[in-house]
PDB file of N, CA and C in Angstrom:
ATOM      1  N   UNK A   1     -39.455   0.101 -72.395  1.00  0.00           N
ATOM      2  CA  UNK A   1     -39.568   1.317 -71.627  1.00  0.00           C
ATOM      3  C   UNK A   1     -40.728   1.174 -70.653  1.00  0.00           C
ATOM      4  N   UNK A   2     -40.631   1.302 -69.266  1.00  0.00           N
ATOM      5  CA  UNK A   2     -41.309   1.479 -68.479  1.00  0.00           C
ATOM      6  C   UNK A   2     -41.817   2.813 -68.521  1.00  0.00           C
ATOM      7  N   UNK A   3     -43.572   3.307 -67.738  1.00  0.00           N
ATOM      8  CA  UNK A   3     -43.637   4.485 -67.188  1.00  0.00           C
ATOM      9  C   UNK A   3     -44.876   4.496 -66.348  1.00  0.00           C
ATOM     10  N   UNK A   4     -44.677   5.196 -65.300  1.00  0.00           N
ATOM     11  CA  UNK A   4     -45.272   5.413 -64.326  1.00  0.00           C
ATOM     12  C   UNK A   4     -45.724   7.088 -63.878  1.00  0.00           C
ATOM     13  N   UNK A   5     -46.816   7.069 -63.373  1.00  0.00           N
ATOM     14  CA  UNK A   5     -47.483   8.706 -63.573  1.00  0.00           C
ATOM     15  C   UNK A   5     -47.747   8.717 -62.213  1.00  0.00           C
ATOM     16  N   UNK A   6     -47.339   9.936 -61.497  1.00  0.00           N
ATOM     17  CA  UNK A   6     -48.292   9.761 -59.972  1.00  0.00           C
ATOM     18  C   UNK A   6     -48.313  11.493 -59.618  1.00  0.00           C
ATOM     19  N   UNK A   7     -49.378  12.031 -59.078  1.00  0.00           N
ATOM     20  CA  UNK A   7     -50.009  13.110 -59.036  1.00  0.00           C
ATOM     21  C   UNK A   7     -49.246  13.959 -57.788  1.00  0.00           C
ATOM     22  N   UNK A   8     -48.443  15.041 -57.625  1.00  0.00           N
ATOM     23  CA  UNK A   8     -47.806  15.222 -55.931  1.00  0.00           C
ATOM     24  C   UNK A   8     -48.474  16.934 -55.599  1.00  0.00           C
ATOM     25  N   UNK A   9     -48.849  16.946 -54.831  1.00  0.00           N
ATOM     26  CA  UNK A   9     -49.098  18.331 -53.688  1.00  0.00           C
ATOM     27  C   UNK A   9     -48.058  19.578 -53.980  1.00  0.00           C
ATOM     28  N   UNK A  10     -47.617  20.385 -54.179  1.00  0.00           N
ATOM     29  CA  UNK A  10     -46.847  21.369 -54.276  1.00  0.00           C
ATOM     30  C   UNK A  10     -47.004  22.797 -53.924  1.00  0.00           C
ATOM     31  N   UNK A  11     -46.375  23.643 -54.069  1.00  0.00           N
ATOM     32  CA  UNK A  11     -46.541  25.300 -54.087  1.00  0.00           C
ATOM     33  C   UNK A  11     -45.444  25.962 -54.503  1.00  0.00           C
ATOM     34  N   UNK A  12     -45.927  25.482 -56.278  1.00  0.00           N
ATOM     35  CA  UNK A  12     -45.087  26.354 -57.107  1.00  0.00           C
ATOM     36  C   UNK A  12     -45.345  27.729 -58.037  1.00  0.00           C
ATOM     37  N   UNK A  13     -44.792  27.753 -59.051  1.00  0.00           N
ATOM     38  CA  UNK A  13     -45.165  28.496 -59.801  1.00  0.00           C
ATOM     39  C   UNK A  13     -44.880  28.121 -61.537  1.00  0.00           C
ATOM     40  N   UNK A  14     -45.873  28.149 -62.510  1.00  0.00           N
ATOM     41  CA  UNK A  14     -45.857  27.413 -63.539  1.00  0.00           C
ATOM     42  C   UNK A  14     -44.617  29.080 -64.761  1.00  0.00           C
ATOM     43  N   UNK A  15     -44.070  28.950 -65.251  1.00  0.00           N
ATOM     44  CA  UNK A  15     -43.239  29.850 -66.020  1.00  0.00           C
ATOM     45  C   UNK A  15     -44.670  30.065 -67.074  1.00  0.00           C
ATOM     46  N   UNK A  16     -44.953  28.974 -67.837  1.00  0.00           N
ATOM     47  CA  UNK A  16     -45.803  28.836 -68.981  1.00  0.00           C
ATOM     48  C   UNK A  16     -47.172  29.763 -68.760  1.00  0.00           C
ATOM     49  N   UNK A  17     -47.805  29.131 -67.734  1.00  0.00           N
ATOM     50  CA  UNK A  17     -49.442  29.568 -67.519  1.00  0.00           C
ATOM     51  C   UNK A  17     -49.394  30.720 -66.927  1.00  0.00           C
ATOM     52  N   UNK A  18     -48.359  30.887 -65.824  1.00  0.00           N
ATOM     53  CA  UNK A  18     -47.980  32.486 -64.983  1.00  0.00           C
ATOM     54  C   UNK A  18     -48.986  32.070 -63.883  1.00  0.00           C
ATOM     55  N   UNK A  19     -49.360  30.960 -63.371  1.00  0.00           N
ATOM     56  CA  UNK A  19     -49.850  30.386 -62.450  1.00  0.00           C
ATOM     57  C   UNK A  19     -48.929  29.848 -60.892  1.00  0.00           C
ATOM     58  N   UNK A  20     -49.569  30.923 -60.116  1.00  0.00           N
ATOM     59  CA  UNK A  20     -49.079  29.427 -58.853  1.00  0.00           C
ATOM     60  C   UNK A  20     -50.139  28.438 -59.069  1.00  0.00           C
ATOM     61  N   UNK A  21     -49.319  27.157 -58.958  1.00  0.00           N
ATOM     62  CA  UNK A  21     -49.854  25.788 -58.626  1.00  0.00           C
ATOM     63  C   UNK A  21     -49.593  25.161 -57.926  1.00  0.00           C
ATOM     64  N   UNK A  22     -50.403  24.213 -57.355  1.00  0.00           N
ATOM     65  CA  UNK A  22     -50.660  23.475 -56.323  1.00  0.00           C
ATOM     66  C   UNK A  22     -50.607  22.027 -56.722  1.00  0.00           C
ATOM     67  N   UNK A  23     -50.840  21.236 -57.698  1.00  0.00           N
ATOM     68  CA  UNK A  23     -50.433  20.286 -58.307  1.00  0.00           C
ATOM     69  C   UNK A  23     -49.540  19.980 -59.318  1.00  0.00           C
ATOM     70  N   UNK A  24     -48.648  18.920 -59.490  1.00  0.00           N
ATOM     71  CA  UNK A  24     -47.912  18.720 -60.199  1.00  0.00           C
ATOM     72  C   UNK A  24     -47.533  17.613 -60.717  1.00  0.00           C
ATOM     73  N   UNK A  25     -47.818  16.676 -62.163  1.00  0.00           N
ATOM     74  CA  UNK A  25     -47.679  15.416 -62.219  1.00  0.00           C
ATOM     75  C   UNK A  25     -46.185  14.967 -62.729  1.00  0.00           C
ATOM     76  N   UNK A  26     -46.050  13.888 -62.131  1.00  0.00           N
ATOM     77  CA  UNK A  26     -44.610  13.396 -62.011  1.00  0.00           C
ATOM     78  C   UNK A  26     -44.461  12.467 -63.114  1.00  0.00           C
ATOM     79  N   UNK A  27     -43.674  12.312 -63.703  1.00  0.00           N
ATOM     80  CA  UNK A  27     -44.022  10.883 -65.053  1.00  0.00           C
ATOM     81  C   UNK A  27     -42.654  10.242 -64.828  1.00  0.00           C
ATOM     82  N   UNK A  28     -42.243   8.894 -64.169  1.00  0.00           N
ATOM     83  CA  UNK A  28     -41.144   8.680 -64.138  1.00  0.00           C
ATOM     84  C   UNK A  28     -41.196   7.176 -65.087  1.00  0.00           C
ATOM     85  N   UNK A  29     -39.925   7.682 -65.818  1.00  0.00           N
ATOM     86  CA  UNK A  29     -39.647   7.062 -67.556  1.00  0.00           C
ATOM     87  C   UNK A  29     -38.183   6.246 -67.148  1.00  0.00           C
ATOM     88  N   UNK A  30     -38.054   4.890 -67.375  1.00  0.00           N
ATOM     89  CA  UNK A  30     -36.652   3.868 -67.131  1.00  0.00           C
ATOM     90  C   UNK A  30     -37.094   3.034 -68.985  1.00  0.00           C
ATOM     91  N   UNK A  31     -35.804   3.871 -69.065  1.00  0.00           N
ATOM     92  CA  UNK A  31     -35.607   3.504 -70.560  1.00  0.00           C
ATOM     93  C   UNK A  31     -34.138   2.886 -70.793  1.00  0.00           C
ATOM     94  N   UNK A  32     -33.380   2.799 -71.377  1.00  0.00           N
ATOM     95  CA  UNK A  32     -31.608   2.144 -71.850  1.00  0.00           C
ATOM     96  C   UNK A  32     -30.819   3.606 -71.563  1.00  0.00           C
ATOM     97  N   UNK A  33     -31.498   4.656 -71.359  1.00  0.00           N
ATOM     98  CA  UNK A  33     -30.617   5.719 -71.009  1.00  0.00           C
ATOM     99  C   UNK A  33     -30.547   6.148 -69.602  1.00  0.00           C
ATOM    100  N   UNK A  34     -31.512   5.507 -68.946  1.00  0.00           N
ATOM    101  CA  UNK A  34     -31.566   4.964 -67.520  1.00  0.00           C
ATOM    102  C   UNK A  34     -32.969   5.606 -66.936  1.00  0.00           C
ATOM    103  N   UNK A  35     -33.237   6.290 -65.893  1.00  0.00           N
ATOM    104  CA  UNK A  35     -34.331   6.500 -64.675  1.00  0.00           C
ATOM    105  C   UNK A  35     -34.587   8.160 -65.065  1.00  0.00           C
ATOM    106  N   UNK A  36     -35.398   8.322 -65.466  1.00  0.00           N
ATOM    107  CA  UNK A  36     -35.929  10.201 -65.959  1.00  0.00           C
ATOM    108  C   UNK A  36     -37.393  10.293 -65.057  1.00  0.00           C
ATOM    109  N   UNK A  37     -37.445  11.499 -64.446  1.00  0.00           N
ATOM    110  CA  UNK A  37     -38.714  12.141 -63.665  1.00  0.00           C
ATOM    111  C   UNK A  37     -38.389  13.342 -64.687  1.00  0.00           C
ATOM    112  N   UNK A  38     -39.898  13.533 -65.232  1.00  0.00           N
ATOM    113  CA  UNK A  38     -40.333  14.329 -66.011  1.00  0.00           C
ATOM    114  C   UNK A  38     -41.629  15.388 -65.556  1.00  0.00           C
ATOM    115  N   UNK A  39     -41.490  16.776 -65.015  1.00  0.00           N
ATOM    116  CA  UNK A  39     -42.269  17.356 -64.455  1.00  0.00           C
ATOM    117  C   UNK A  39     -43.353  18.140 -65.082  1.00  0.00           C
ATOM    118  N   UNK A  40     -44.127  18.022 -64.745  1.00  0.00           N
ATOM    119  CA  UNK A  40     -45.826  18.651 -65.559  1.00  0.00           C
ATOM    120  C   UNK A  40     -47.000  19.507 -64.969  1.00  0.00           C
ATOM    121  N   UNK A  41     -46.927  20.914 -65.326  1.00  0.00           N
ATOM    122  CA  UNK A  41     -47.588  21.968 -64.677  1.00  0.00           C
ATOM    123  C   UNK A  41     -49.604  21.319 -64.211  1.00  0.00           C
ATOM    124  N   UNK A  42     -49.750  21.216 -63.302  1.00  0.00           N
ATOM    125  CA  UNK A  42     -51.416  20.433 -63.057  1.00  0.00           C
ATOM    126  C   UNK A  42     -52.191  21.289 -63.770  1.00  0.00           C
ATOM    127  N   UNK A  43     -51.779  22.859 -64.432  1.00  0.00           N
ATOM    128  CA  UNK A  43     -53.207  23.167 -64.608  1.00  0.00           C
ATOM    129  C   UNK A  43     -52.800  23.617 -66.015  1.00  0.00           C
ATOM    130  N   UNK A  44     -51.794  23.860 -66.539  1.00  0.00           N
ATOM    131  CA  UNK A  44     -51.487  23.953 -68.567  1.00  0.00           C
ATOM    132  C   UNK A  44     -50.556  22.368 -68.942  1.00  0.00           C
ATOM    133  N   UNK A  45     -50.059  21.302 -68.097  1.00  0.00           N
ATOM    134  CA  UNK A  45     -49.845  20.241 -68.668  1.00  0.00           C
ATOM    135  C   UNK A  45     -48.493  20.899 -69.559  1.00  0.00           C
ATOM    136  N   UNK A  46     -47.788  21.455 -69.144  1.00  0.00           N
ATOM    137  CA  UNK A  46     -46.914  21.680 -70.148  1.00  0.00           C
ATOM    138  C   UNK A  46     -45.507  21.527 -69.674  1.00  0.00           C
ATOM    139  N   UNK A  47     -44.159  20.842 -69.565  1.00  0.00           N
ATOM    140  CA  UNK A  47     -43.286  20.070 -69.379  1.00  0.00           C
ATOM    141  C   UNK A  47     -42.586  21.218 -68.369  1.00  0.00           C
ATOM    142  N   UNK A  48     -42.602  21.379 -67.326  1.00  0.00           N
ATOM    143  CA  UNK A  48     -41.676  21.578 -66.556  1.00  0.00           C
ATOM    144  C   UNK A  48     -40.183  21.628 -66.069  1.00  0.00           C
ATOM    145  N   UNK A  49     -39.972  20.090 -66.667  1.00  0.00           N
ATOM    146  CA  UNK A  49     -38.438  19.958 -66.833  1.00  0.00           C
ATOM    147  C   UNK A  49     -37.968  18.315 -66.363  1.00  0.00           C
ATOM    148  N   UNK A  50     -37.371  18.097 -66.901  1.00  0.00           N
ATOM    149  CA  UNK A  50     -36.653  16.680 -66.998  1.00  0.00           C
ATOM    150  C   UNK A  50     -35.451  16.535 -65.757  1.00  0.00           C
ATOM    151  N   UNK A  51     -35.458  15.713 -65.206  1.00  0.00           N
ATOM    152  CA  UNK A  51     -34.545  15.242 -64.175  1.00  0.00           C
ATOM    153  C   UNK A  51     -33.867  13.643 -63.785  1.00  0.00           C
ATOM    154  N   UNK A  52     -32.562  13.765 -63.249  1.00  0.00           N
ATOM    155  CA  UNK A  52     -32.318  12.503 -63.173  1.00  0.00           C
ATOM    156  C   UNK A  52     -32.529  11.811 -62.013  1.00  0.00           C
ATOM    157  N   UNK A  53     -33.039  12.633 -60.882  1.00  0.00           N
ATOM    158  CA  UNK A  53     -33.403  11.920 -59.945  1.00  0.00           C
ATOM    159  C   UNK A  53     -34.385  13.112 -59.170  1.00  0.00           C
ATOM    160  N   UNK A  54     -35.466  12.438 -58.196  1.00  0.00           N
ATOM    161  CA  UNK A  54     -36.385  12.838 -57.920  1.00  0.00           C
ATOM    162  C   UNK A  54     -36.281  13.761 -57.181  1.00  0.00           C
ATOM    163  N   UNK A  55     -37.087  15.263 -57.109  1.00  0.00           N
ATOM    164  CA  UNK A  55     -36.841  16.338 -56.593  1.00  0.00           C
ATOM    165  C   UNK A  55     -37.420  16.469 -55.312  1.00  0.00           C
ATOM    166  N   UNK A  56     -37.008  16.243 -54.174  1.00  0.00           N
ATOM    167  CA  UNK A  56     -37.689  16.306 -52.921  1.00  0.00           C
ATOM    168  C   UNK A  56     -38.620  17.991 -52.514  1.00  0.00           C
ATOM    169  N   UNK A  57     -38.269  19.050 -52.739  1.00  0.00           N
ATOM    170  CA  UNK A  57     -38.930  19.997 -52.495  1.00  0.00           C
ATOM    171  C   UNK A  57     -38.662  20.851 -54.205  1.00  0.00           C
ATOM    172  N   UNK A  58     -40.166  20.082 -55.010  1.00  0.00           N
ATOM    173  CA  UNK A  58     -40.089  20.741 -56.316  1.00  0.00           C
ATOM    174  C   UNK A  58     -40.848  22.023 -56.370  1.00  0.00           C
ATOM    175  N   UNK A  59     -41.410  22.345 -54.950  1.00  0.00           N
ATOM    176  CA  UNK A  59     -41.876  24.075 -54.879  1.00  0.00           C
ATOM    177  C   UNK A  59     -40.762  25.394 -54.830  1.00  0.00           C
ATOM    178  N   UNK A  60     -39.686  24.552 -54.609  1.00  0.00           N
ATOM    179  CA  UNK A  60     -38.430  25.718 -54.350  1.00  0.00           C
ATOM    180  C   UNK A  60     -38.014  25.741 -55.523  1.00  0.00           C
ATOM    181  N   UNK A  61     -37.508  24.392 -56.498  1.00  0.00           N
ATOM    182  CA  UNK A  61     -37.319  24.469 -57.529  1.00  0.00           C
ATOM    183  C   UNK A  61     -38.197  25.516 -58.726  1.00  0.00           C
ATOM    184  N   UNK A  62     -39.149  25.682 -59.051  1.00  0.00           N
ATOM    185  CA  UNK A  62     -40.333  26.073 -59.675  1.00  0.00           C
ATOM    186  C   UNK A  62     -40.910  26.710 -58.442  1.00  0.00           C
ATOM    187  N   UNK A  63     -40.178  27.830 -58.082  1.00  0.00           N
ATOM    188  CA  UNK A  63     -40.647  29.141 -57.081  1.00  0.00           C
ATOM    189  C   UNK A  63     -41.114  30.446 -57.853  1.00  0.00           C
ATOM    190  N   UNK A  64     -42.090  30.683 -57.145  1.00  0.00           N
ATOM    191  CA  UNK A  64     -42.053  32.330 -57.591  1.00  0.00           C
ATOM    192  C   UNK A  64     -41.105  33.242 -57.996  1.00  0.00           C
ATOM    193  N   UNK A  65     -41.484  34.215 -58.850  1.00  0.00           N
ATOM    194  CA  UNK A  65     -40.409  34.921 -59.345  1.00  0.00           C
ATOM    195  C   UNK A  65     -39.752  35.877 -58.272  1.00  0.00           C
ATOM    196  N   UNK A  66     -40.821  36.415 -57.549  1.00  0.00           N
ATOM    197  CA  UNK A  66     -40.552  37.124 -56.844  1.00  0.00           C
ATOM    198  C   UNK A  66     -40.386  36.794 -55.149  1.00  0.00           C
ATOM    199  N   UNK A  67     -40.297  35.559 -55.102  1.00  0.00           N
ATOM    200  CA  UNK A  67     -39.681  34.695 -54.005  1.00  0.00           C
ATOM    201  C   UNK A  67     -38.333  35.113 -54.427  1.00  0.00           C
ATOM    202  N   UNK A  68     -37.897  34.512 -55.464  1.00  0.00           N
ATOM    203  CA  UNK A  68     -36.208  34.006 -56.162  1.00  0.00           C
ATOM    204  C   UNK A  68     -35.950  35.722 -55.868  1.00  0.00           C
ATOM    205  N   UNK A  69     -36.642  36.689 -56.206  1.00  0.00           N
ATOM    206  CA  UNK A  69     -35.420  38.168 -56.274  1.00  0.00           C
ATOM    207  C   UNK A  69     -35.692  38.067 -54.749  1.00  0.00           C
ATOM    208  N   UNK A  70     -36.439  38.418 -53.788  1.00  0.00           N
ATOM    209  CA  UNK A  70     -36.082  38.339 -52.236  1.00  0.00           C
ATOM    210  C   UNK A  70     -34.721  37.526 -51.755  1.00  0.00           C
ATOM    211  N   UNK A  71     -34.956  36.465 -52.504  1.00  0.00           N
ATOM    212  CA  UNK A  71     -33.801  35.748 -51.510  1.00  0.00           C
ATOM    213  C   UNK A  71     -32.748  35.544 -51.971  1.00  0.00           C
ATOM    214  N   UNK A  72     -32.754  36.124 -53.429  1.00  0.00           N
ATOM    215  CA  UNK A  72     -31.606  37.487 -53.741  1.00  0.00           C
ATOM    216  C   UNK A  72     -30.351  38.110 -53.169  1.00  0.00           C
ATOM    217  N   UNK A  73     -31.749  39.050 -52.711  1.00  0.00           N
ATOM    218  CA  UNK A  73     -31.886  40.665 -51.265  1.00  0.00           C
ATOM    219  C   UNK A  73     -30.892  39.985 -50.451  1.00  0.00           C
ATOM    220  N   UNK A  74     -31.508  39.078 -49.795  1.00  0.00           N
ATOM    221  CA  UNK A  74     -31.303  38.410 -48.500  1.00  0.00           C
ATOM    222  C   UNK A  74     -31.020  37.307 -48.445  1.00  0.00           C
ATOM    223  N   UNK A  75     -29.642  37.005 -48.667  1.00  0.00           N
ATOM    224  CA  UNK A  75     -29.034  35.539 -49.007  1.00  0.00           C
ATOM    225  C   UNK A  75     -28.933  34.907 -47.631  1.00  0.00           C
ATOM    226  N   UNK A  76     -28.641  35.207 -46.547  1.00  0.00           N
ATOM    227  CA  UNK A  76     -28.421  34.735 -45.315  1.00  0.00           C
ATOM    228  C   UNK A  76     -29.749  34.497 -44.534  1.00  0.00           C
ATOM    229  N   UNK A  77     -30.762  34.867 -45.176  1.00  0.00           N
ATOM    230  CA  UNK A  77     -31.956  35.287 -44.070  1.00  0.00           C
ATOM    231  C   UNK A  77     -32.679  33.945 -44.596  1.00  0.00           C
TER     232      UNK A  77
END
């Protein structure tokens, strides 16, 4: 098993801590079940969520709550 850790810039929001954050560490794991990016809140360290391939804009993913009901409201906008 390989793994590799690298630190990325963001503007999300953590579910766990109830934090927006601004950092986010990436842990990408190549094991026999193949290539996993594993996501990690920068300021409670607590698992974010598992993926099979790398999330180009992981601030939309892990958005505010109250981003997600606006654009809701306003699906076209």
């Amino acid at each position: 098993m390989k793994k590799e850790i690298e630190k990325e810039v963001v503007n999300a929001f953590c579910p766990y801590c109830l934090k927006d954050i601004s950092t986010v560490w990436v842990c990408k794991i190549e094991s026999i079940i193949g290539l996993r990016y594993i996501y990690f809140c920068g300021e409670c360290q607590k698992s974010l969520g598992t993926f099979q391939n790398k999330i180009k804009n992981i601030g939309r993913v892990f958005s505010h709550p109250s981003q997600i009901n606006s654009e809701l409201k306003n699906p076209l906008s």
